[in-house]
N, C-alpha and C. Protein backbone atom coordinates (compact mmCIF):
# COMPACT_ATOMS: atom_id res chain seq x y z
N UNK A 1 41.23 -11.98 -93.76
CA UNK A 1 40.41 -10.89 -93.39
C UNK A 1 40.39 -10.83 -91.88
N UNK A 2 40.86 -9.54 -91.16
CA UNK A 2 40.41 -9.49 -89.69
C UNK A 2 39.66 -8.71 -89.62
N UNK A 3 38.99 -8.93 -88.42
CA UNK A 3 37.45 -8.29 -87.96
C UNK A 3 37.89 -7.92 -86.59
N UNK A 4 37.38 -6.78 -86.87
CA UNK A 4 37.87 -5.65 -85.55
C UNK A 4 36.75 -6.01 -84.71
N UNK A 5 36.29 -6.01 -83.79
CA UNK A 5 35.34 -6.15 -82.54
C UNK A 5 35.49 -4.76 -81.79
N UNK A 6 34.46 -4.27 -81.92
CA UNK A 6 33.99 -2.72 -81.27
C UNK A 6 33.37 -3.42 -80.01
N UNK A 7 33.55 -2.89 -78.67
CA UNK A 7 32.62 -3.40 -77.65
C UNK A 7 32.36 -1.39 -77.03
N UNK A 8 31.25 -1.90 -77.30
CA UNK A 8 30.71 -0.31 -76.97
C UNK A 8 30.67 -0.47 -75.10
N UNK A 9 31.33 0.44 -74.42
CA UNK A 9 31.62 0.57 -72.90
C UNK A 9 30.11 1.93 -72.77
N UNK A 10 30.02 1.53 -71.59
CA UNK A 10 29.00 2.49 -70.60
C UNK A 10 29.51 3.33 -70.16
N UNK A 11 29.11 4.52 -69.78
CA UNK A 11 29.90 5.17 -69.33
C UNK A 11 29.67 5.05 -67.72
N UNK A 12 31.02 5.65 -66.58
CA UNK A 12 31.02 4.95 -65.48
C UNK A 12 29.81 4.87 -64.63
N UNK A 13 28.76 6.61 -64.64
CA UNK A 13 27.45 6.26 -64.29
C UNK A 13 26.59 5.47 -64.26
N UNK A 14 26.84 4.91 -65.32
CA UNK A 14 25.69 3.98 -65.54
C UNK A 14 25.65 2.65 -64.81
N UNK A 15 27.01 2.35 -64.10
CA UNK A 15 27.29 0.92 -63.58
C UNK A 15 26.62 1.25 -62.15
N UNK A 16 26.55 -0.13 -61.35
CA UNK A 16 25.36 -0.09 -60.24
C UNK A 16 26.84 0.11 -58.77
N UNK A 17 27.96 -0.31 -58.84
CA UNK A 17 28.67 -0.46 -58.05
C UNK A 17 29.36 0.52 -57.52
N UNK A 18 29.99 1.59 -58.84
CA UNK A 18 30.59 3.28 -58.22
C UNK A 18 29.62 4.12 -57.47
N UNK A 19 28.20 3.81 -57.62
CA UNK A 19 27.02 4.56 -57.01
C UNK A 19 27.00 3.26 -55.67
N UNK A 20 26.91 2.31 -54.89
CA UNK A 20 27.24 1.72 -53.98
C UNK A 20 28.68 1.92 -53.10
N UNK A 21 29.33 1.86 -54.03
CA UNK A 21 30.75 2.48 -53.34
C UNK A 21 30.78 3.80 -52.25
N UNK A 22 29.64 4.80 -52.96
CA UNK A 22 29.92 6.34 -52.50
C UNK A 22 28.50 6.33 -51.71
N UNK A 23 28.04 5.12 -51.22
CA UNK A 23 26.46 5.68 -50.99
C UNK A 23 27.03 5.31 -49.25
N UNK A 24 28.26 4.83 -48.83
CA UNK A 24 29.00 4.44 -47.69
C UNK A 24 29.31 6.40 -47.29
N UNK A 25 30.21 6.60 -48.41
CA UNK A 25 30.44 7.94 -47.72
C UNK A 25 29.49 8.89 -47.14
N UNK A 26 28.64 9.21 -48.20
CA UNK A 26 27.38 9.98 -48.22
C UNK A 26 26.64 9.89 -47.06
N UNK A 27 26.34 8.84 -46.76
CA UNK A 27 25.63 8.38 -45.37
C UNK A 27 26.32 8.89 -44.33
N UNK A 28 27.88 8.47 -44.25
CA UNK A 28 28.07 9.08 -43.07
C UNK A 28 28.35 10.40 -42.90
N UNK A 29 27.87 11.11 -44.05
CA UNK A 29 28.23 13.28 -43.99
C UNK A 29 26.84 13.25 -43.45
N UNK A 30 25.49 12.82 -44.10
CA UNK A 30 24.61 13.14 -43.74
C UNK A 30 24.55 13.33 -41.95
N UNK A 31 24.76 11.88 -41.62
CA UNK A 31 24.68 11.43 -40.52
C UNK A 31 25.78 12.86 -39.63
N UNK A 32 26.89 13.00 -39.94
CA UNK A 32 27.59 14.06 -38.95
C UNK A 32 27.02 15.35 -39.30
N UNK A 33 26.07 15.67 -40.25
CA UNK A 33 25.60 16.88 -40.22
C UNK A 33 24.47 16.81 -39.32
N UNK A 34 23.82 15.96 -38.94
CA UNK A 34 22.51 16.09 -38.27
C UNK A 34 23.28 15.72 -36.66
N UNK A 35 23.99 15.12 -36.40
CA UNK A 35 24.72 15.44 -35.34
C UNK A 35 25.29 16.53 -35.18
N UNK A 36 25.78 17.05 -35.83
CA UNK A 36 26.44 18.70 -36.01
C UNK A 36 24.89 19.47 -35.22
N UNK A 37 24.04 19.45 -36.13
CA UNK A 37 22.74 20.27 -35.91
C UNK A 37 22.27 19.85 -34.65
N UNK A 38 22.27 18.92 -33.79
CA UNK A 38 21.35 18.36 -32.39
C UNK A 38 22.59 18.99 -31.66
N UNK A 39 23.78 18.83 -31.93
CA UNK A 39 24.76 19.72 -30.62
C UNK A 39 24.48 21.21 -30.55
N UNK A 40 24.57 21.53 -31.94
CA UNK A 40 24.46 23.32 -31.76
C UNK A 40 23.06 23.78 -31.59
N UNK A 41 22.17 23.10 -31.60
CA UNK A 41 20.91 23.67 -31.84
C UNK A 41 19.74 23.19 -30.45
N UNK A 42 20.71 22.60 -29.64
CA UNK A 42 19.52 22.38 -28.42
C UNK A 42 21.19 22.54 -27.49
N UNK A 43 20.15 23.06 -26.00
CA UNK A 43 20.99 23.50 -25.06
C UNK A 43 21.57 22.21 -24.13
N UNK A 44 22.84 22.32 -23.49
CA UNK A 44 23.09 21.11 -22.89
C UNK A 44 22.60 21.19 -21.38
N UNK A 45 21.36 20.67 -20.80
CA UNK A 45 21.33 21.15 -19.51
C UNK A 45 21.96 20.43 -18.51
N UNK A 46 23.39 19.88 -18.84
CA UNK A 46 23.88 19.00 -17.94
C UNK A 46 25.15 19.81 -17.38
N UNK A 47 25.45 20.97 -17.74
CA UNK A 47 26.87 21.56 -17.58
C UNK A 47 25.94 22.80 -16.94
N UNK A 48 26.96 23.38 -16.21
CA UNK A 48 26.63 24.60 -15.01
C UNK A 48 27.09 25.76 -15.55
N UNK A 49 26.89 27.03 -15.78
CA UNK A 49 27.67 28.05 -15.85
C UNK A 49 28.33 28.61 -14.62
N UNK A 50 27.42 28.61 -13.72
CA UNK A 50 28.18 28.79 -12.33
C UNK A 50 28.67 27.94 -11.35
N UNK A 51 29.80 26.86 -11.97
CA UNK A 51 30.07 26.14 -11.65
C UNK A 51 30.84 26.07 -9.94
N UNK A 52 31.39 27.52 -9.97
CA UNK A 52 32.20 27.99 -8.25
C UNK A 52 30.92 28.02 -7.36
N UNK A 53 29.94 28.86 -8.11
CA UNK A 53 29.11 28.91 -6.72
C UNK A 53 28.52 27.78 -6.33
N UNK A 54 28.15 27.08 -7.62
CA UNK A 54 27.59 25.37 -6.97
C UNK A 54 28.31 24.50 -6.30
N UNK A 55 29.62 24.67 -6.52
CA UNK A 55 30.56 24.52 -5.66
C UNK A 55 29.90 24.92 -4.46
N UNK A 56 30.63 25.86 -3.93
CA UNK A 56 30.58 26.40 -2.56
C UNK A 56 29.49 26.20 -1.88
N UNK A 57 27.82 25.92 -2.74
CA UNK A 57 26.66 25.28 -1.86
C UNK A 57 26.78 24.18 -1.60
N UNK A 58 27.84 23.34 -2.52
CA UNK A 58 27.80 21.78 -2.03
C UNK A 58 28.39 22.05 -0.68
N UNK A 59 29.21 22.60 -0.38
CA UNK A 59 29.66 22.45 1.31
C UNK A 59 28.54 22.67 2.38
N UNK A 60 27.61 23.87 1.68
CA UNK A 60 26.93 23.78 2.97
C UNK A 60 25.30 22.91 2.69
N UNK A 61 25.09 22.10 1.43
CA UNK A 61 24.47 21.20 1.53
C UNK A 61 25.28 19.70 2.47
N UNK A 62 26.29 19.79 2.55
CA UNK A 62 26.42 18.49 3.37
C UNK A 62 26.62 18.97 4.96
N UNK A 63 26.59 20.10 5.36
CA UNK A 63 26.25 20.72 6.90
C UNK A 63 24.63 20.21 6.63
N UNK A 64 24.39 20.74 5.99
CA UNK A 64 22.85 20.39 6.07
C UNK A 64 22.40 18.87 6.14
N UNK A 65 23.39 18.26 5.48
CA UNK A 65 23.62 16.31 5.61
C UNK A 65 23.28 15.83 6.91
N UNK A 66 24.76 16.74 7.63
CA UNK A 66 24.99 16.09 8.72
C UNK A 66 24.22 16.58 10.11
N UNK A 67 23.37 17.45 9.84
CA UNK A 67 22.39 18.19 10.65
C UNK A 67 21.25 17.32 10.42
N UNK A 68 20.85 16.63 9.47
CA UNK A 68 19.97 15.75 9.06
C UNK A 68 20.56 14.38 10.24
N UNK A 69 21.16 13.73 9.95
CA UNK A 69 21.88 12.70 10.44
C UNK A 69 22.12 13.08 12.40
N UNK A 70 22.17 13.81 12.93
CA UNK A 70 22.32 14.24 14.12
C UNK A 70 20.98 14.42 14.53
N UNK A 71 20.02 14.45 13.89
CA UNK A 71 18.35 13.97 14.13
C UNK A 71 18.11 13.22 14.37
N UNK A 72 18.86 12.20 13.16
CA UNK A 72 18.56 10.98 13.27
C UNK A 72 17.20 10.70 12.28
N UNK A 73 17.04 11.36 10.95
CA UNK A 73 15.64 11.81 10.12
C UNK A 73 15.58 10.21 9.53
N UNK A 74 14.39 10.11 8.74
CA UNK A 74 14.22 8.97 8.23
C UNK A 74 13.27 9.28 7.45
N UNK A 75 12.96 8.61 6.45
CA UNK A 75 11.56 8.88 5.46
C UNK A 75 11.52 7.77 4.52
N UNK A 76 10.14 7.10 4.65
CA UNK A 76 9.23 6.07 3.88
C UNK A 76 8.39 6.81 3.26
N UNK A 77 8.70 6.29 1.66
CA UNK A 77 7.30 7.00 1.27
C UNK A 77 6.73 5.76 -0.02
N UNK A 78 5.75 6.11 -0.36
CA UNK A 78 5.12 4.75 -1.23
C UNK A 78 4.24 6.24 -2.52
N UNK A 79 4.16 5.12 -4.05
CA UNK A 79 3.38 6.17 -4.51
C UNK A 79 2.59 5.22 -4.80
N UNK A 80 1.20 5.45 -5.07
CA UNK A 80 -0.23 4.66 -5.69
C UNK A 80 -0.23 5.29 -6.70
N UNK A 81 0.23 4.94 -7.91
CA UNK A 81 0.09 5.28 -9.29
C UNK A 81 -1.55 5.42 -9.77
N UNK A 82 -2.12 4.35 -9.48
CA UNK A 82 -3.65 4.04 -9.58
C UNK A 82 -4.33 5.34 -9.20
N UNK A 83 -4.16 5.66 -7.82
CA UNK A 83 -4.63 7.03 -7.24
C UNK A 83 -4.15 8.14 -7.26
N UNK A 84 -2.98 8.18 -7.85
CA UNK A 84 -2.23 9.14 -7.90
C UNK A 84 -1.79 10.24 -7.05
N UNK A 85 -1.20 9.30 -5.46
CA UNK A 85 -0.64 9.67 -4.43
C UNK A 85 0.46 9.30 -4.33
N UNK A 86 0.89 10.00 -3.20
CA UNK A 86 2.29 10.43 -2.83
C UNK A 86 2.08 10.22 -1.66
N UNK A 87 2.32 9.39 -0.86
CA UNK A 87 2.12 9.34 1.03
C UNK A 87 3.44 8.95 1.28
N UNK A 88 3.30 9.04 2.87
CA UNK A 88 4.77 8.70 3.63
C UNK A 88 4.85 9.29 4.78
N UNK A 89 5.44 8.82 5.34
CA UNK A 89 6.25 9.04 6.59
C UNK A 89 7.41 9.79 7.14
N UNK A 90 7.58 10.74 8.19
CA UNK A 90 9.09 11.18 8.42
C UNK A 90 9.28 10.81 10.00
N UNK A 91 10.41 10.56 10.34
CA UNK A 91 10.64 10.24 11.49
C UNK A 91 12.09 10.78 12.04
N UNK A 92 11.82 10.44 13.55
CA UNK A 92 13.43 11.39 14.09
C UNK A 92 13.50 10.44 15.08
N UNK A 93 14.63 9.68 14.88
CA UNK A 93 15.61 8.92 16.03
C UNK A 93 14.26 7.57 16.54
N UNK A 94 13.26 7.13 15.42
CA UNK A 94 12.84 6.33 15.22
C UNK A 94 11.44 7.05 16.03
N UNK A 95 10.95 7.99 16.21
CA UNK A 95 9.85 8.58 16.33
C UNK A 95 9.48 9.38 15.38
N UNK A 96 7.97 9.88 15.55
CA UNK A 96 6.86 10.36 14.42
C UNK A 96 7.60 11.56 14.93
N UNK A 97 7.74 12.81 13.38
CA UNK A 97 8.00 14.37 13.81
C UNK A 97 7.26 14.62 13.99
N UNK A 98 7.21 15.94 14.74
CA UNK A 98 6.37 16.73 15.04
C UNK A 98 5.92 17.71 13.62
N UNK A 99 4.05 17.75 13.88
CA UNK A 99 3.67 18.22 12.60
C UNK A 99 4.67 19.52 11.74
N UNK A 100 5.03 19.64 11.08
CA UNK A 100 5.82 20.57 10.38
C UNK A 100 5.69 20.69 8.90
N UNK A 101 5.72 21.30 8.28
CA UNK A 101 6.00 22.02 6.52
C UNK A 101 7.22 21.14 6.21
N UNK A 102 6.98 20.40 4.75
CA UNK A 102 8.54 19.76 4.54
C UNK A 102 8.89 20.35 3.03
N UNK A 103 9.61 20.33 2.29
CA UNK A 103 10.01 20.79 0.99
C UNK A 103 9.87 19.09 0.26
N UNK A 104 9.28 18.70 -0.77
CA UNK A 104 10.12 17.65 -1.37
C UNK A 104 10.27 17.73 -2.68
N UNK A 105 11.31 17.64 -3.68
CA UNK A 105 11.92 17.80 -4.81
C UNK A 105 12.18 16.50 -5.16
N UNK A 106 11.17 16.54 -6.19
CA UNK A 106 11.56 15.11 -7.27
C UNK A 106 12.44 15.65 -8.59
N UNK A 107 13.79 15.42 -8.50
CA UNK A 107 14.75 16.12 -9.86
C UNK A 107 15.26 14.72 -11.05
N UNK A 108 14.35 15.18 -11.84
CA UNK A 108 14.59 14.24 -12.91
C UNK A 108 15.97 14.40 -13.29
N UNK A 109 16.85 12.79 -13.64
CA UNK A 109 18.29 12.83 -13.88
C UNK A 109 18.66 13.86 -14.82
N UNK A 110 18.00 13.83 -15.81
CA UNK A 110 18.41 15.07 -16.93
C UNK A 110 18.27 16.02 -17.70
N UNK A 111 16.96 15.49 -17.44
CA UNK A 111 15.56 17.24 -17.76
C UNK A 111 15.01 18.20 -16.71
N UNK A 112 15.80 19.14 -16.79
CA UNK A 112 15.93 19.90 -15.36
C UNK A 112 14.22 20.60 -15.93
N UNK A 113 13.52 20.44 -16.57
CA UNK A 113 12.20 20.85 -17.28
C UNK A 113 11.40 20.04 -16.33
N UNK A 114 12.00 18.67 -16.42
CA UNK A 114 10.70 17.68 -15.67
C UNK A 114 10.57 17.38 -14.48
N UNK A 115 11.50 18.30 -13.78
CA UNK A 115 11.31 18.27 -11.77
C UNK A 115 10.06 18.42 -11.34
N UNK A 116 9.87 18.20 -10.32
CA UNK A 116 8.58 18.62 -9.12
C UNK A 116 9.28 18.87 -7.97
N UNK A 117 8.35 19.96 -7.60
CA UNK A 117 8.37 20.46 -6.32
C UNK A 117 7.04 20.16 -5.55
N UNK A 118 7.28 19.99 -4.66
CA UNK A 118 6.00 19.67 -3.40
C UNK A 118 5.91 20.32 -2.21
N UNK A 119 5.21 20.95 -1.84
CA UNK A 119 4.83 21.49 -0.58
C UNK A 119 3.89 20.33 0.12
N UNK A 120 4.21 19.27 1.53
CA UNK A 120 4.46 18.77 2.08
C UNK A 120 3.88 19.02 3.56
N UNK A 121 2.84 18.65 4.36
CA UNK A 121 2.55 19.22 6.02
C UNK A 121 1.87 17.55 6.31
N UNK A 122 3.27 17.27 7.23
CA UNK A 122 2.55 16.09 8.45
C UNK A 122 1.99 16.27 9.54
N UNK A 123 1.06 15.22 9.94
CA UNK A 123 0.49 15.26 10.90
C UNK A 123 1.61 15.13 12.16
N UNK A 124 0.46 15.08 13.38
CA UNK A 124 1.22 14.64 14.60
C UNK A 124 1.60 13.37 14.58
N UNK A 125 1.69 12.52 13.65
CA UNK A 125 2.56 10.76 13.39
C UNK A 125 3.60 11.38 12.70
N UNK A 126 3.87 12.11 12.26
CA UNK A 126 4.66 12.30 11.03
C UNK A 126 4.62 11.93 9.48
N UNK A 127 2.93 11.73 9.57
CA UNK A 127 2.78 11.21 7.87
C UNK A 127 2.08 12.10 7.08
N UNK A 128 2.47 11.64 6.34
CA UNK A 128 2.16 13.20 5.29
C UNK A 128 1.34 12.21 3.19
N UNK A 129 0.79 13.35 2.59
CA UNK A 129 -0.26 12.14 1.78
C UNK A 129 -0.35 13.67 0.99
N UNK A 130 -0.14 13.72 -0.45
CA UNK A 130 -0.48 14.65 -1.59
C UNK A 130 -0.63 14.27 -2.80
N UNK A 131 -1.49 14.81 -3.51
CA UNK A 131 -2.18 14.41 -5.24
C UNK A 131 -0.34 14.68 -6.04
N UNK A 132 -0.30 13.67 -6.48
CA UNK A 132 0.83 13.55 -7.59
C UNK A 132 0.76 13.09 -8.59
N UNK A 133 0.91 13.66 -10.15
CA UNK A 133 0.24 12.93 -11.34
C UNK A 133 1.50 12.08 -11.65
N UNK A 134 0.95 11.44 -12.38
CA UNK A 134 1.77 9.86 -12.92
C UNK A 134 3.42 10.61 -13.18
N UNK A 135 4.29 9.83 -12.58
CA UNK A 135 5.57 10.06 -12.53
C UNK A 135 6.16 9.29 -14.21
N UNK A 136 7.15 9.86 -14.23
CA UNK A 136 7.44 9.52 -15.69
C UNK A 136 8.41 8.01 -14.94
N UNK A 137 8.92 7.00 -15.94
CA UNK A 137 9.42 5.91 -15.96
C UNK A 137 11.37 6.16 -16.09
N UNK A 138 11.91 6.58 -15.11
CA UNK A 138 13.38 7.02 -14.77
C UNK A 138 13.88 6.74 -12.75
N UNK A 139 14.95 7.46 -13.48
CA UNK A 139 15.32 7.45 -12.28
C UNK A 139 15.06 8.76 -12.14
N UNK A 140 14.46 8.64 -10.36
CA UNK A 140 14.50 10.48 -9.61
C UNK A 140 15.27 10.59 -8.32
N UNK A 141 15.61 11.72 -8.35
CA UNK A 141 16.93 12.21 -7.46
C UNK A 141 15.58 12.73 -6.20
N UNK A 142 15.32 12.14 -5.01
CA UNK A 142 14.72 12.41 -4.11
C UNK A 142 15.35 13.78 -2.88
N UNK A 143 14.85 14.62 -2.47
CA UNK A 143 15.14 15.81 -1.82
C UNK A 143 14.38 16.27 -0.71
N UNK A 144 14.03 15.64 0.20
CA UNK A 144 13.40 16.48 1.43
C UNK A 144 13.56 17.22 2.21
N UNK A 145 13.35 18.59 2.44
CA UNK A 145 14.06 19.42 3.19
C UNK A 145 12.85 20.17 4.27
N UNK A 146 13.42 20.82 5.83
CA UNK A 146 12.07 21.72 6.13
C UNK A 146 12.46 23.11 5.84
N UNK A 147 11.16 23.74 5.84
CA UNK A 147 10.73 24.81 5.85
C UNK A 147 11.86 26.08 5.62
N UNK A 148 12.76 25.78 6.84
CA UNK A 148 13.86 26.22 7.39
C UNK A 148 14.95 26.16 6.54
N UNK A 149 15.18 24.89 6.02
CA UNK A 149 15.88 24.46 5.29
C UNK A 149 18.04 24.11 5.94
N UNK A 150 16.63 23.77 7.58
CA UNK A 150 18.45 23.64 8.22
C UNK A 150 18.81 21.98 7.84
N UNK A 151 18.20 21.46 7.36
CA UNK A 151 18.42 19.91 7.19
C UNK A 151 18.16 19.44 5.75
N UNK A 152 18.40 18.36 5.54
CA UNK A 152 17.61 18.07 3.84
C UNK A 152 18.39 16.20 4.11
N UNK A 153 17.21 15.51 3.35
CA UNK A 153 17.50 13.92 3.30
C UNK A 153 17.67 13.76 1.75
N UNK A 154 18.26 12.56 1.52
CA UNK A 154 18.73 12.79 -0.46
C UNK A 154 18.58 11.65 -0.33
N UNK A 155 17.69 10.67 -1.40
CA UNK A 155 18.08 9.35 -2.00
C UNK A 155 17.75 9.42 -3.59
N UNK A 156 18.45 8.10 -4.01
CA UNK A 156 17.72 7.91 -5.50
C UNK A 156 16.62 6.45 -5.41
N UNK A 157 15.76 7.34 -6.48
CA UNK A 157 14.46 6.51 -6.50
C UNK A 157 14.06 5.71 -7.90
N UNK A 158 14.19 4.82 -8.45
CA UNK A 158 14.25 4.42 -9.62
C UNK A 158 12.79 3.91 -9.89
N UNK A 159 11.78 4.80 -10.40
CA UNK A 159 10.51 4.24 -10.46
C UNK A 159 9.94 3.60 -11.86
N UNK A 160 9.41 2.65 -12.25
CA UNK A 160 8.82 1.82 -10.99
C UNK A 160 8.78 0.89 -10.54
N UNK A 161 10.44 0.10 -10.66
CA UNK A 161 10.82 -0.69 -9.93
C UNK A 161 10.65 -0.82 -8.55
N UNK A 162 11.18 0.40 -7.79
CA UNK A 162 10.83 0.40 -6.41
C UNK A 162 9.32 1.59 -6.30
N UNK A 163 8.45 0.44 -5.85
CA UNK A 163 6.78 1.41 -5.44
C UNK A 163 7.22 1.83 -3.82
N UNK A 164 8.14 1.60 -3.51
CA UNK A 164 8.50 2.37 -2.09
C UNK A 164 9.67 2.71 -1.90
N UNK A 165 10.27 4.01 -1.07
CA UNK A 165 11.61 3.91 -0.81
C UNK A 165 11.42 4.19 0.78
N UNK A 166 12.84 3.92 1.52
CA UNK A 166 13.14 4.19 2.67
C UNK A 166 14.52 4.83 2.82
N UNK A 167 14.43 5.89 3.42
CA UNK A 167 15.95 6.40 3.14
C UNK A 167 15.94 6.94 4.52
N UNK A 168 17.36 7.19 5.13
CA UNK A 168 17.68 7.91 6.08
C UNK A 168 19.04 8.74 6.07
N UNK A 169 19.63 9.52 6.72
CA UNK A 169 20.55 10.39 6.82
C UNK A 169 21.68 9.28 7.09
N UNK A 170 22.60 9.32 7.28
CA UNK A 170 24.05 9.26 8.00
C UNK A 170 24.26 9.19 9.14
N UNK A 171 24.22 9.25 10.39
CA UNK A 171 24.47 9.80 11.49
C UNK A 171 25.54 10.66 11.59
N UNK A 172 26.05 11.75 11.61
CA UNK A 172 27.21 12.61 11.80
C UNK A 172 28.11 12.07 13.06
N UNK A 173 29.37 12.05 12.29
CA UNK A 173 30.91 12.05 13.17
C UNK A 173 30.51 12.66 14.62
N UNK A 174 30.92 11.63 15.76
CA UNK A 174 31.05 12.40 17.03
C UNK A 174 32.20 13.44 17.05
N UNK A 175 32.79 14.64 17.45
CA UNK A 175 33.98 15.25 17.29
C UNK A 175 34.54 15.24 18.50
C-alpha cells in the first residue's frame, strides 16, 4: 500500500520574507518621491536669475574694496546677547572716524529671508551701539558700508563662537 502525502503550500502572500524583500524597494520610491516634492515645491534661493548683472556689480564692489583699504577702515564690534546689543567701533588708518551714518548688513549664509539691515551713526570716537534681537546660531556674512556707499568692509562672522570680530580692508596696490 502507498500513501500519497498531500503537503498543503501557502500561498506566496502569506510568507513573511517576499513582503521583506519588497519593503527595501518601496522605501526607497517613497523616499525619491518626497525628494522629488522638496525640489519642485520650495524655491532655491541660492542661484541668481540675474546672474550678468551680479556679475558686473562684483567689479565695482571690489573698487569699493579697495577704496575701503586706501582709508585704511577697520571695525571691532562685540554683541551682548544678554542685552541685546550690537556695539563697536570704526576706525581710519588707526584713528576714531569722524561721526558719520554707516550701513551694516548681517546676510545669513542661506536664507536670504533672515538678513538684517542696520542703520548705524558714530560718535566723534567712532563708536557706534544699537538694539539687536538675538542672532540666530550660523554663520553671518558681515557688510559695512557709508551712507555714500563709496566704500564697504566684508568679513565672516560665525556666531557664537566668536562674541567679537575685528576686521579690516586690504590696503590697495600702490600703482
Amino acid at each position: 500500500m502507498t500513501s500519497v502525502l498531500f503537503q498543503t503550500t501557502r500561498p506566496w502572500y502569506r510568507y513573511r520574507w517576499p513582503w521583506l524583500l519588497m519593503l527595501g524597494p518601496f522605501l526607497v520610491v517613497l523616499a525619491a518621491s518626497y525628494t522629488g516634492y522638496l525640489a519642485f515645491s520650495r524655491q532655491d534661493a541660492l542661484v541668481v536669475g540675474d546672474y550678468y548683472k551680479r556679475g558686473q556689480a562684483i567689479n565695482q564692489d571690489l573698487r569699493r574694496d579697495s577704496r575701503a583699504g586706501a582709508l585704511g577702515l577697520s571695525v571691532t564690534m562685540r554683541y551682548d546677547a544678554a542685552n541685546a546689543i550690537l556695539s563697536g567701533t570704526i576706525q581710519s588708518h588707526d584713528k576714531a572716524l569722524a561721526s558719520s551714518a554707516l550701513s551694516l548688513h548681517l546676510v545669513h549664509a542661506t536664507q536670504p529671508e533672515k538678513d538684517i539691515h542696520l542703520e548705524l551713526h558714530t560718535d566723534g570716537a567712532g563708536a557706534f551701539q544699537t538694539a539687536l534681537p538675538m542672532l540666530e546660531r550660523t554663520r553671518w556674512l558681515v557688510l559695512v558700508e557709508n551712507e555714500q556707499r563709496d566704500w564697504r568692509l566684508e568679513a565672516n562672522w560665525i556666531w557664537p563662537a566668536q562674541r567679537e570680530i575685528h576686521f579690516f580692508a586690504e590696503m590697495a596696490p600702490a600703482d
